[in-house]
PDB file of N, CA and C in Angstrom:
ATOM      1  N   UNK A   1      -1.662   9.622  -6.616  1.00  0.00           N
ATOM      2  CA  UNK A   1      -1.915  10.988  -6.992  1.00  0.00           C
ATOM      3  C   UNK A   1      -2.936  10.953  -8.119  1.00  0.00           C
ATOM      4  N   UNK A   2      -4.223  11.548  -8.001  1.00  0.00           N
ATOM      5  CA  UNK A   2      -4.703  11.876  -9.286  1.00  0.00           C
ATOM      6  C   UNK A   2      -4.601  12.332 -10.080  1.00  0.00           C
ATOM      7  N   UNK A   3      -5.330  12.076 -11.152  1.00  0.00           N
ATOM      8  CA  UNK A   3      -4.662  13.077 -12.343  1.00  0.00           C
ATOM      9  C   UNK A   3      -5.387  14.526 -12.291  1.00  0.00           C
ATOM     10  N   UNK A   4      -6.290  15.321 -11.578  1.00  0.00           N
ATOM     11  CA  UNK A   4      -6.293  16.903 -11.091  1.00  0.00           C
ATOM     12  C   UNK A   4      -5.039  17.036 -10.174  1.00  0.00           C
ATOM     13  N   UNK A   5      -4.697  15.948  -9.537  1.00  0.00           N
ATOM     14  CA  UNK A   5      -3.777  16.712  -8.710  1.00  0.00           C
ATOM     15  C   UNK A   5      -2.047  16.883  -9.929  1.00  0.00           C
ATOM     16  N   UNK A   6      -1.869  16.198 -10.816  1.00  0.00           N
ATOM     17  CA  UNK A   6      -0.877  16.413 -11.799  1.00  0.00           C
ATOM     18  C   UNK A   6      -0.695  17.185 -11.986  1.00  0.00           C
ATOM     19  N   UNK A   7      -2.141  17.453 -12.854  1.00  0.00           N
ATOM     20  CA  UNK A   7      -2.653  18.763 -13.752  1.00  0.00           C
ATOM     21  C   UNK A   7      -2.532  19.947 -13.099  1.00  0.00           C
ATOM     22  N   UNK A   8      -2.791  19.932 -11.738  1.00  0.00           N
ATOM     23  CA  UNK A   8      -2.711  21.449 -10.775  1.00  0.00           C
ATOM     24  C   UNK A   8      -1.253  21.256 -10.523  1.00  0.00           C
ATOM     25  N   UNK A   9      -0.487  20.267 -10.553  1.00  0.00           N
ATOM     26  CA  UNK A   9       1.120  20.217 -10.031  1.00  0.00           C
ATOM     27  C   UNK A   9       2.240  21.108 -11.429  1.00  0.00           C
ATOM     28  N   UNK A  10       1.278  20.356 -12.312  1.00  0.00           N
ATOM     29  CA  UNK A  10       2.232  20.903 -13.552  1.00  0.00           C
ATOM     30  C   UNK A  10       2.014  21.849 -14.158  1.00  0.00           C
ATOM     31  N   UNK A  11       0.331  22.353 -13.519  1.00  0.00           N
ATOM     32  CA  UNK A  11       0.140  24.159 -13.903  1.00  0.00           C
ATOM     33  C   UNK A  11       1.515  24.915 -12.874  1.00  0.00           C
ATOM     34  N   UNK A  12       1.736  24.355 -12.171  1.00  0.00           N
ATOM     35  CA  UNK A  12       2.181  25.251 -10.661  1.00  0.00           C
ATOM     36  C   UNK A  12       3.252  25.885 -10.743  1.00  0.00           C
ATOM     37  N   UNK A  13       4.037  24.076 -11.579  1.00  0.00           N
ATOM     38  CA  UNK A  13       5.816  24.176 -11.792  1.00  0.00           C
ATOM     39  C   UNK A  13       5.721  25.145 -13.140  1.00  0.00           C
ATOM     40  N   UNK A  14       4.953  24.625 -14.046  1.00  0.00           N
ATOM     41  CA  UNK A  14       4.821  25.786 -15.188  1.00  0.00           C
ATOM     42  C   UNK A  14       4.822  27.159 -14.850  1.00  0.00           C
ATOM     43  N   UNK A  15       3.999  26.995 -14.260  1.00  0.00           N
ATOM     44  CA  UNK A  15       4.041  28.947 -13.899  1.00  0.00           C
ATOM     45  C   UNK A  15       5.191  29.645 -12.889  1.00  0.00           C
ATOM     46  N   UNK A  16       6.285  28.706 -11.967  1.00  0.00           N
ATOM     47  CA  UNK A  16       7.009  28.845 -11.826  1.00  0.00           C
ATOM     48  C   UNK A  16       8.172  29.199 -12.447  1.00  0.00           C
ATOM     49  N   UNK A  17       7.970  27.888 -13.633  1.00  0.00           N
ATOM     50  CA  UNK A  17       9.188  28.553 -14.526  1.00  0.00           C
ATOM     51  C   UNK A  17       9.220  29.393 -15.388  1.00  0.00           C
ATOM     52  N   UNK A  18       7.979  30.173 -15.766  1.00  0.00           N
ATOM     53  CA  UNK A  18       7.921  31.379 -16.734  1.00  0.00           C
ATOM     54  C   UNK A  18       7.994  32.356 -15.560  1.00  0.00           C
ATOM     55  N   UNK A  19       7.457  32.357 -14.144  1.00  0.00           N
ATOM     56  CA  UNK A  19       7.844  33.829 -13.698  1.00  0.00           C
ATOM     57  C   UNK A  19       9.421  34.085 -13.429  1.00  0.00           C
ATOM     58  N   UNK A  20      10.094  32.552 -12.953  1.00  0.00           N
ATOM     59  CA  UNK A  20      11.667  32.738 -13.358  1.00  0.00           C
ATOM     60  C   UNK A  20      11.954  33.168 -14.198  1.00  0.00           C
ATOM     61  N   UNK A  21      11.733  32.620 -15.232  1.00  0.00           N
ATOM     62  CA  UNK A  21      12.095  33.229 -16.585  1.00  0.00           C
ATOM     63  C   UNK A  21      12.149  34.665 -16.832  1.00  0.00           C
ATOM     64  N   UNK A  22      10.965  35.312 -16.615  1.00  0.00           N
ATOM     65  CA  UNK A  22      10.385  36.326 -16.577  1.00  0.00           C
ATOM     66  C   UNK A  22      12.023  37.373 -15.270  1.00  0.00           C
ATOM     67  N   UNK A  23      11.757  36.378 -14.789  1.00  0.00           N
ATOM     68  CA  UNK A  23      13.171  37.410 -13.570  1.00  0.00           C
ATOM     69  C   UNK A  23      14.580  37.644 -14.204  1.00  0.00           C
ATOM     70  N   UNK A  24      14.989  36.583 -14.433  1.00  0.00           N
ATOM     71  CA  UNK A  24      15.602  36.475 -15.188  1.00  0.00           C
ATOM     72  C   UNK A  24      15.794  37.216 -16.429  1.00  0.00           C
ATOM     73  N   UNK A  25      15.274  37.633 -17.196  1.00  0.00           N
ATOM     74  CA  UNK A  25      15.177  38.437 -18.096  1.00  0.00           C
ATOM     75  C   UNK A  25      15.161  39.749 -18.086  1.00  0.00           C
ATOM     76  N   UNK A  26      14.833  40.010 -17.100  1.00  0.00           N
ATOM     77  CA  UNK A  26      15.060  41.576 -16.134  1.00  0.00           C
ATOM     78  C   UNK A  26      16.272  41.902 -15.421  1.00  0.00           C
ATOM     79  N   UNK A  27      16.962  40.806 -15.246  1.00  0.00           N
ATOM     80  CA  UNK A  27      18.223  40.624 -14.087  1.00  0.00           C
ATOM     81  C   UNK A  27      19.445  41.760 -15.557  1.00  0.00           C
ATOM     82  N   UNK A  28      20.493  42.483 -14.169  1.00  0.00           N
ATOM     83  CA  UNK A  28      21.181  42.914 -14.923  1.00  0.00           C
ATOM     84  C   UNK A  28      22.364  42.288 -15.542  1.00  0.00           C
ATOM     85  N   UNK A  29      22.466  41.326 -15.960  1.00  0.00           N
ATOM     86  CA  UNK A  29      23.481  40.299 -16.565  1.00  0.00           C
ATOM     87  C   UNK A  29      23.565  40.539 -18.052  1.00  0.00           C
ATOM     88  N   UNK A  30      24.704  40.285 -18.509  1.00  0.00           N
ATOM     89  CA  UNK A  30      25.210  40.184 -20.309  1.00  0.00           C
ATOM     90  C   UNK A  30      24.004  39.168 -20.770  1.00  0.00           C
ATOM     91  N   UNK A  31      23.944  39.069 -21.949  1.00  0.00           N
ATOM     92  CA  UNK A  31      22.879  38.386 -22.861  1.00  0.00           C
ATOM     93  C   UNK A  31      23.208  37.068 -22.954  1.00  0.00           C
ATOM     94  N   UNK A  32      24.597  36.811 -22.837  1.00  0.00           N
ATOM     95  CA  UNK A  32      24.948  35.091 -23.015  1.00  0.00           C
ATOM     96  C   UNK A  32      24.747  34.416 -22.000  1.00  0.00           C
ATOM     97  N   UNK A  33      25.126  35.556 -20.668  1.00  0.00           N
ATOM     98  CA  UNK A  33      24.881  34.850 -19.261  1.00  0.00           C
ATOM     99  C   UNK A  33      23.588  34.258 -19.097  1.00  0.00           C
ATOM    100  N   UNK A  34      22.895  35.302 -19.846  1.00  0.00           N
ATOM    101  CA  UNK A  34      21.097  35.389 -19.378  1.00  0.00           C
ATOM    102  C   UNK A  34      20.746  34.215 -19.733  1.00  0.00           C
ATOM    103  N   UNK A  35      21.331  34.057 -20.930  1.00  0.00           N
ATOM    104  CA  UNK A  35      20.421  33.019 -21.987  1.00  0.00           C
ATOM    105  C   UNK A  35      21.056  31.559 -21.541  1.00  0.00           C
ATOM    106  N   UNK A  36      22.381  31.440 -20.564  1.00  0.00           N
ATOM    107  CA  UNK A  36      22.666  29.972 -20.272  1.00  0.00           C
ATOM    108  C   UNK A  36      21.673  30.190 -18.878  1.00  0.00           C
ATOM    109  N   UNK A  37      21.388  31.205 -18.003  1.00  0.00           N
ATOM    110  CA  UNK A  37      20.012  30.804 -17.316  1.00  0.00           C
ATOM    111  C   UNK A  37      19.405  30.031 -17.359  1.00  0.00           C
ATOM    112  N   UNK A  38      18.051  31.063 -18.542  1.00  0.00           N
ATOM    113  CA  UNK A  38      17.313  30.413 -18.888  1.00  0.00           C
ATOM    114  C   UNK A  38      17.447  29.016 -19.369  1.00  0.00           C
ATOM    115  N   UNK A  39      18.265  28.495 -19.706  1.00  0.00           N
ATOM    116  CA  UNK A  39      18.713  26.968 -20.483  1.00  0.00           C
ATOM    117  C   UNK A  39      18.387  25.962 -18.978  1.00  0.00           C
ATOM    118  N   UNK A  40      19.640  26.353 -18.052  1.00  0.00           N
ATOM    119  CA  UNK A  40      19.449  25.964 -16.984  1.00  0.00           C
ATOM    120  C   UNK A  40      18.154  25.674 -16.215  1.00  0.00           C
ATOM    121  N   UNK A  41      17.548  26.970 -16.275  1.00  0.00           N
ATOM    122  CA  UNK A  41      16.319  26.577 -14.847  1.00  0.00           C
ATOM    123  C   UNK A  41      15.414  25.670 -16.224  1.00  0.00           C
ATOM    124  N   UNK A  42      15.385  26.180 -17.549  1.00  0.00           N
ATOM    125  CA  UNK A  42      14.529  25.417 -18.230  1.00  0.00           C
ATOM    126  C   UNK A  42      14.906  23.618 -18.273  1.00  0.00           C
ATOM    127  N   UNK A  43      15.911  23.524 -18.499  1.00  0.00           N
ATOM    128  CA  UNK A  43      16.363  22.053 -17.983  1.00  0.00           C
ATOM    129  C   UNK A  43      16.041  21.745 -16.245  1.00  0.00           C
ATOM    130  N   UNK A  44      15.953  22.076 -15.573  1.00  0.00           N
ATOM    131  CA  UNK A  44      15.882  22.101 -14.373  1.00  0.00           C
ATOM    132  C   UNK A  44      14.146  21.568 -13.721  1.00  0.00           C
ATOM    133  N   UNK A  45      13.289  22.529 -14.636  1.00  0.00           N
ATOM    134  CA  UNK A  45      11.745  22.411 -14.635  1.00  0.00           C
ATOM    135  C   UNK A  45      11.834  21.349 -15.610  1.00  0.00           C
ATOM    136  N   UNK A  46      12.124  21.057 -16.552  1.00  0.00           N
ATOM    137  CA  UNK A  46      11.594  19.700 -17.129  1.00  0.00           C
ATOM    138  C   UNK A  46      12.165  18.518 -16.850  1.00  0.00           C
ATOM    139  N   UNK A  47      13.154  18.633 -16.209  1.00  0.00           N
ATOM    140  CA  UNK A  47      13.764  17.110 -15.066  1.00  0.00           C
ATOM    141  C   UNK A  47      12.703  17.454 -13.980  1.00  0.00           C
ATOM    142  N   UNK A  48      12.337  18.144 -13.352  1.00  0.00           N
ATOM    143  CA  UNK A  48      11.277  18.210 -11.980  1.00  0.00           C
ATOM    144  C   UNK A  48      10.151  17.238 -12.750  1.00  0.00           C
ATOM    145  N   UNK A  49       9.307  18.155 -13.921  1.00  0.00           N
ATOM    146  CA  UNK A  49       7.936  17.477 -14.777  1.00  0.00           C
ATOM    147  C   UNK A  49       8.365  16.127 -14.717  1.00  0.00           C
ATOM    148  N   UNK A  50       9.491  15.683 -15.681  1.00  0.00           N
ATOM    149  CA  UNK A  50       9.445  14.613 -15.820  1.00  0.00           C
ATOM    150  C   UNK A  50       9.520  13.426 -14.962  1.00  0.00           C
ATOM    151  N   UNK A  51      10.250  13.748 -13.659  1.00  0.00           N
ATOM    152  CA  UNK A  51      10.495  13.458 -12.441  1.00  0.00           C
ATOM    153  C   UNK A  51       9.258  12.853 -11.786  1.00  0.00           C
ATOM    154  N   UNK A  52       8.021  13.647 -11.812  1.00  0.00           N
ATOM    155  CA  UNK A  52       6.741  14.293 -11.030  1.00  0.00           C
ATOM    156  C   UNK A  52       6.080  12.806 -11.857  1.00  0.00           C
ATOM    157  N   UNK A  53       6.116  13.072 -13.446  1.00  0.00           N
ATOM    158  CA  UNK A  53       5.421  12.041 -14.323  1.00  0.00           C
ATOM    159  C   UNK A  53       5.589  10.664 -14.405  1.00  0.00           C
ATOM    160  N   UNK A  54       7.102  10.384 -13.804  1.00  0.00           N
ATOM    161  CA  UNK A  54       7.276   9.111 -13.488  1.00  0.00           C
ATOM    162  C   UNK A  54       6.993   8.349 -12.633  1.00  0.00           C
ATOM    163  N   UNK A  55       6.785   9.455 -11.330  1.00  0.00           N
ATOM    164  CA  UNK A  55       6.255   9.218  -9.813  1.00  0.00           C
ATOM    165  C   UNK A  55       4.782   8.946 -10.096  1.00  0.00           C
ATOM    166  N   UNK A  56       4.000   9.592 -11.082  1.00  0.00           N
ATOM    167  CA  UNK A  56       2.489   9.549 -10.837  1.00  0.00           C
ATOM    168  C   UNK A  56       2.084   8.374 -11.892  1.00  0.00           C
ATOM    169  N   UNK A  57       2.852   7.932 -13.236  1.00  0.00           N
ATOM    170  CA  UNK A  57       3.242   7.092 -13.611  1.00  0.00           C
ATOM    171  C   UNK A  57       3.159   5.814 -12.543  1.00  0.00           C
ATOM    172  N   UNK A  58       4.280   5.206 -11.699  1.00  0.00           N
ATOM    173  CA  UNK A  58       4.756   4.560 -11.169  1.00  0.00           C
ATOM    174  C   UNK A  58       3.170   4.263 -10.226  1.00  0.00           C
ATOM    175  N   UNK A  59       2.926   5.200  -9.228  1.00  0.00           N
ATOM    176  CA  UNK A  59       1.773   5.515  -8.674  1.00  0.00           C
ATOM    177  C   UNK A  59       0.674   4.606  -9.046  1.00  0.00           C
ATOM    178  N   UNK A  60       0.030   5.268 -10.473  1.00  0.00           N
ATOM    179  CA  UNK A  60      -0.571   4.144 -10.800  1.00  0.00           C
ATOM    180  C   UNK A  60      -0.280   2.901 -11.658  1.00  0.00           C
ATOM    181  N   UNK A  61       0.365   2.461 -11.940  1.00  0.00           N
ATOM    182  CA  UNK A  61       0.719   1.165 -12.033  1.00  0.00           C
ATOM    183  C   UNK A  61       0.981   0.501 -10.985  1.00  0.00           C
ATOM    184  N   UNK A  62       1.263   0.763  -9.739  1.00  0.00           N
ATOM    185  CA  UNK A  62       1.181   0.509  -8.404  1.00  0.00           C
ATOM    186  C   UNK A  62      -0.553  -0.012  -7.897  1.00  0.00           C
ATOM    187  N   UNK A  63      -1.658   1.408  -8.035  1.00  0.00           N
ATOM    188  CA  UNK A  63      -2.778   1.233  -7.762  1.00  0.00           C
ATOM    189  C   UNK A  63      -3.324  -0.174  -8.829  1.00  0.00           C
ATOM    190  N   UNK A  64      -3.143  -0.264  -9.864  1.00  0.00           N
ATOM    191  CA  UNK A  64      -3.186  -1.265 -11.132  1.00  0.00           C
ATOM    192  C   UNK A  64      -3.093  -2.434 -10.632  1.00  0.00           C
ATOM    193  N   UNK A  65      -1.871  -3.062 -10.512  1.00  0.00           N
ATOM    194  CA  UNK A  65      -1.578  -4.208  -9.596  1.00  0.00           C
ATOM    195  C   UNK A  65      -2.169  -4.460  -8.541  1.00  0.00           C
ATOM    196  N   UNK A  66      -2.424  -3.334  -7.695  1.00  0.00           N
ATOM    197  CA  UNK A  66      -2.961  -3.806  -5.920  1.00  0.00           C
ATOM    198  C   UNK A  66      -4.563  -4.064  -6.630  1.00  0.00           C
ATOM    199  N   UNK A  67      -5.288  -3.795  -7.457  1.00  0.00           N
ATOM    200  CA  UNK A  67      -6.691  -3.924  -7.594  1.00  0.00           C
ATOM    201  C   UNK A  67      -6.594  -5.395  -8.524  1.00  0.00           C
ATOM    202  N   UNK A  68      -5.607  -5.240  -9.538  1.00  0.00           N
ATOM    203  CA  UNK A  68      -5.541  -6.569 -10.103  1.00  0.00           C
ATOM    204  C   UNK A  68      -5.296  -8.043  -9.309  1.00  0.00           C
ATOM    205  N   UNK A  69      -4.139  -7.803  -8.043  1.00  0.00           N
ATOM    206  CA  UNK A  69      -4.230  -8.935  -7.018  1.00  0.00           C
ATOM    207  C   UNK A  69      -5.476  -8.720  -6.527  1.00  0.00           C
ATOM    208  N   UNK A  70      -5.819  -7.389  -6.214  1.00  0.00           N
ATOM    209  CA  UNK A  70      -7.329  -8.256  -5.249  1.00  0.00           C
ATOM    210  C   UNK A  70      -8.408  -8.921  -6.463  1.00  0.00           C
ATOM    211  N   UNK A  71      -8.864  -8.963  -7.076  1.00  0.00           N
ATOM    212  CA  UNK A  71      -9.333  -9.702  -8.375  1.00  0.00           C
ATOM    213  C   UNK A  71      -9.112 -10.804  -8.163  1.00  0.00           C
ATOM    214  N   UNK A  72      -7.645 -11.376  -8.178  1.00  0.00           N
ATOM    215  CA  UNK A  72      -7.440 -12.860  -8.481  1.00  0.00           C
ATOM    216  C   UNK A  72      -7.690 -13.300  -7.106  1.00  0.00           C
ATOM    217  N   UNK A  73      -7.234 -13.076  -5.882  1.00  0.00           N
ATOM    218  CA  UNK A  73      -7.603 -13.483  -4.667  1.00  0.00           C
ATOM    219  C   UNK A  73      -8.157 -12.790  -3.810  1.00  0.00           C
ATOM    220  N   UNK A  74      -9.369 -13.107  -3.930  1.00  0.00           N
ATOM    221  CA  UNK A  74     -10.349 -12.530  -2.538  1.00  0.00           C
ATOM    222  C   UNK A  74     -10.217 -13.331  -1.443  1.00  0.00           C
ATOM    223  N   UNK A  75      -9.961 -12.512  -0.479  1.00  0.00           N
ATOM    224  CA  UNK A  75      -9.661 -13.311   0.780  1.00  0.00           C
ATOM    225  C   UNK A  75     -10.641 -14.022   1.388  1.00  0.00           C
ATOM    226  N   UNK A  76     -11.861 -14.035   1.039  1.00  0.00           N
ATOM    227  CA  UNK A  76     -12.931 -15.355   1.407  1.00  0.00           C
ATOM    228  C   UNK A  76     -12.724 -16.672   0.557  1.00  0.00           C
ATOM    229  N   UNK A  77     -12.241 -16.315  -0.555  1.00  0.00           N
ATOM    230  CA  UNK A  77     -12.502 -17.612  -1.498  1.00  0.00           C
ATOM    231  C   UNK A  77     -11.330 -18.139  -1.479  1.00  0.00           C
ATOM    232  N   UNK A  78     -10.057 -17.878  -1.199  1.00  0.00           N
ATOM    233  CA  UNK A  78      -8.961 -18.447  -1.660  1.00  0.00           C
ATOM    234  C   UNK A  78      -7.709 -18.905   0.169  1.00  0.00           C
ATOM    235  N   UNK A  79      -7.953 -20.236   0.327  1.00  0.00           N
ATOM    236  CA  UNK A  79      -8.053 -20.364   1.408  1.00  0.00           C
ATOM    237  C   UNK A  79      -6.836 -21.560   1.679  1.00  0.00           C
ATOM    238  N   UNK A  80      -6.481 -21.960   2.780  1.00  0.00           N
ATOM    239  CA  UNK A  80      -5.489 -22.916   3.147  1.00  0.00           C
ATOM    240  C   UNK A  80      -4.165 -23.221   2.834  1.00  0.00           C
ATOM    241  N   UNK A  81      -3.593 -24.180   3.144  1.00  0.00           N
ATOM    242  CA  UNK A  81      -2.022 -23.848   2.019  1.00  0.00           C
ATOM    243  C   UNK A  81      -1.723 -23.043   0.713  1.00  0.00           C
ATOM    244  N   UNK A  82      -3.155 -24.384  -0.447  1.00  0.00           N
ATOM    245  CA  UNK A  82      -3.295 -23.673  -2.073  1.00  0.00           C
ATOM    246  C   UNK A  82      -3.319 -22.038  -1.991  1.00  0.00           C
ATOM    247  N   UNK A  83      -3.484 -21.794  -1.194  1.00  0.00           N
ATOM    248  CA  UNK A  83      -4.272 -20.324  -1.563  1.00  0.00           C
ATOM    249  C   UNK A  83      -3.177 -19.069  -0.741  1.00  0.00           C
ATOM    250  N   UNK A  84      -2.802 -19.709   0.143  1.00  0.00           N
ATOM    251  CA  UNK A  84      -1.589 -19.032   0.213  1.00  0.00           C
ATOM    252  C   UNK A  84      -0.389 -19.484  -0.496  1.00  0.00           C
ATOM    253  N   UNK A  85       0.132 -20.508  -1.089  1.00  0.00           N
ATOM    254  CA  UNK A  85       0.486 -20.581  -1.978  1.00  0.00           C
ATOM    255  C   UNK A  85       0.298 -19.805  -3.150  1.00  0.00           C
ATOM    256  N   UNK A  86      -0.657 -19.717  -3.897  1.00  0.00           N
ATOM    257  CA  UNK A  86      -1.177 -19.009  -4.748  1.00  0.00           C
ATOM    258  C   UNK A  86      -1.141 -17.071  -4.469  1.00  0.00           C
ATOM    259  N   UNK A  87      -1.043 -16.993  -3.856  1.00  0.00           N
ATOM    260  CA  UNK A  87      -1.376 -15.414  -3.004  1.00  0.00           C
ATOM    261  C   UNK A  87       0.600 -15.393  -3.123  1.00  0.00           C
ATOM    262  N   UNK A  88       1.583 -15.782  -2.534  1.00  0.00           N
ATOM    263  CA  UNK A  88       2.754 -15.650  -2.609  1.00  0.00           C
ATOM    264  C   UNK A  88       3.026 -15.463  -4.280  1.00  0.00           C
ATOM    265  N   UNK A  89       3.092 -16.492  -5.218  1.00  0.00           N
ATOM    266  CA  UNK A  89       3.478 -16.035  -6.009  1.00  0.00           C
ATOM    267  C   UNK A  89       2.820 -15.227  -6.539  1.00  0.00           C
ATOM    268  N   UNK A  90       1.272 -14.224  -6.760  1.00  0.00           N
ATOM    269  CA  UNK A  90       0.861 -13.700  -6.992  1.00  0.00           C
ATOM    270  C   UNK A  90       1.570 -12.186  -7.021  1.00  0.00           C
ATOM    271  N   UNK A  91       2.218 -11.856  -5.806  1.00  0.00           N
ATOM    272  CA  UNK A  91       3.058 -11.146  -4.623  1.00  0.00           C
ATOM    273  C   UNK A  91       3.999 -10.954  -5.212  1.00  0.00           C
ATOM    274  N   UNK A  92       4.593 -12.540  -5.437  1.00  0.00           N
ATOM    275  CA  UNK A  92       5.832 -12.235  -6.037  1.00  0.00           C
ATOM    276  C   UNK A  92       6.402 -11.643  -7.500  1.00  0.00           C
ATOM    277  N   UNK A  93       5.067 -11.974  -8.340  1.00  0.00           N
ATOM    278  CA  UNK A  93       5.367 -11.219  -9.769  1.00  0.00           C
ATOM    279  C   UNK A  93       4.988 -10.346  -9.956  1.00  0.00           C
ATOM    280  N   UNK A  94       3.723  -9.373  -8.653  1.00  0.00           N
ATOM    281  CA  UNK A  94       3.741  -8.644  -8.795  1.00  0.00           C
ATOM    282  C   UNK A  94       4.774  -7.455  -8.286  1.00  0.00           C
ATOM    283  N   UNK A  95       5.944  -7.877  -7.284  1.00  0.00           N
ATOM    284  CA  UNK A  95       7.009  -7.299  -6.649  1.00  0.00           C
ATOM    285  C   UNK A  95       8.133  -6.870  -7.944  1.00  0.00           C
ATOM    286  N   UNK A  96       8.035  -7.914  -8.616  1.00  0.00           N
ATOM    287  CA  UNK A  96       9.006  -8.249  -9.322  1.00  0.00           C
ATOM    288  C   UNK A  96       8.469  -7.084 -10.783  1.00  0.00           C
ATOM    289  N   UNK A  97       7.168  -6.948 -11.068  1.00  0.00           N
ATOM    290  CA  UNK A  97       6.812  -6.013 -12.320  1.00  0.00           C
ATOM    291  C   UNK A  97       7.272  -4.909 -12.220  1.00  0.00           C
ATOM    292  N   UNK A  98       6.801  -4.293 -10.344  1.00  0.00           N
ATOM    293  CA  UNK A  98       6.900  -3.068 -10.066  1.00  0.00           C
ATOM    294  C   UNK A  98       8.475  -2.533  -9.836  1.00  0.00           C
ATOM    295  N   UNK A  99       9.002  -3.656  -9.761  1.00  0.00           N
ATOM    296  CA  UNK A  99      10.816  -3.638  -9.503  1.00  0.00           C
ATOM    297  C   UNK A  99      11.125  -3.349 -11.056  1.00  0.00           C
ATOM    298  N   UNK A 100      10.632  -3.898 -11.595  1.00  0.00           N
ATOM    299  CA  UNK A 100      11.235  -3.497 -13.068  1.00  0.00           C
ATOM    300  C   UNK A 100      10.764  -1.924 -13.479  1.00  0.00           C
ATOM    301  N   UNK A 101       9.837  -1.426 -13.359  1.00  0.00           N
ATOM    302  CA  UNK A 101       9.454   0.056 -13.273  1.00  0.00           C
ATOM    303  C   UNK A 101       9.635   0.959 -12.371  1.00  0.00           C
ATOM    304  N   UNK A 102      10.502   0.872 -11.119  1.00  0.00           N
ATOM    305  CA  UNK A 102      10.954   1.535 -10.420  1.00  0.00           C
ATOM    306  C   UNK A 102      12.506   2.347 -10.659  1.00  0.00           C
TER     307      UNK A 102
END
């Protein structure tokens, strides 16, 4: 995901949760009710954001790694057992980074 596409994701949910808000505030309910609402959907939109930020987060540190393995092994130069050898554990720590950030 790019980062315009974030930026247009988290204008979107934003403006979602103020026109809730906005409903909400109009709704005919007592004032305490209203206001554990708003608490709610406002907790609700910032577990989504944060949710969204970890995914696009994750995302690229994903893209990070796949450009950093191709770097160390280009598939013309790195050839025969050594090199698949080399290409596995490459694989493997990079499985293992992205396992830890998942």
């Amino acid at each position: 995901m790019t980062n315009d596409s974030g930026n247009t994701l988290l204008a979107l949910l934003t403006g979602a949760a103020i026109g809730a808000g906005i409903g909400i505030l109009y709704a005919p309910d007592k004032g305490t009710k209203t206001r554990k609402k708003i608490k709610k959907r406002a907790m609700e939109t910032t577990d989504g954001i944060l949710k969204l930020q970890r995914e696009i987060y994750r995302e690229q540190l994903r893209l990070h790694v796949n450009r950093t393995k191709a770097k160390f092994y280009p598939t013309n130069l790195l050839g025969g057992v050594g090199g698949i050898a080399q290409k596995l554990i490459i694989s493997f720590v990079a499985k293992r980074i992205l396992k830890r950030f998942s």
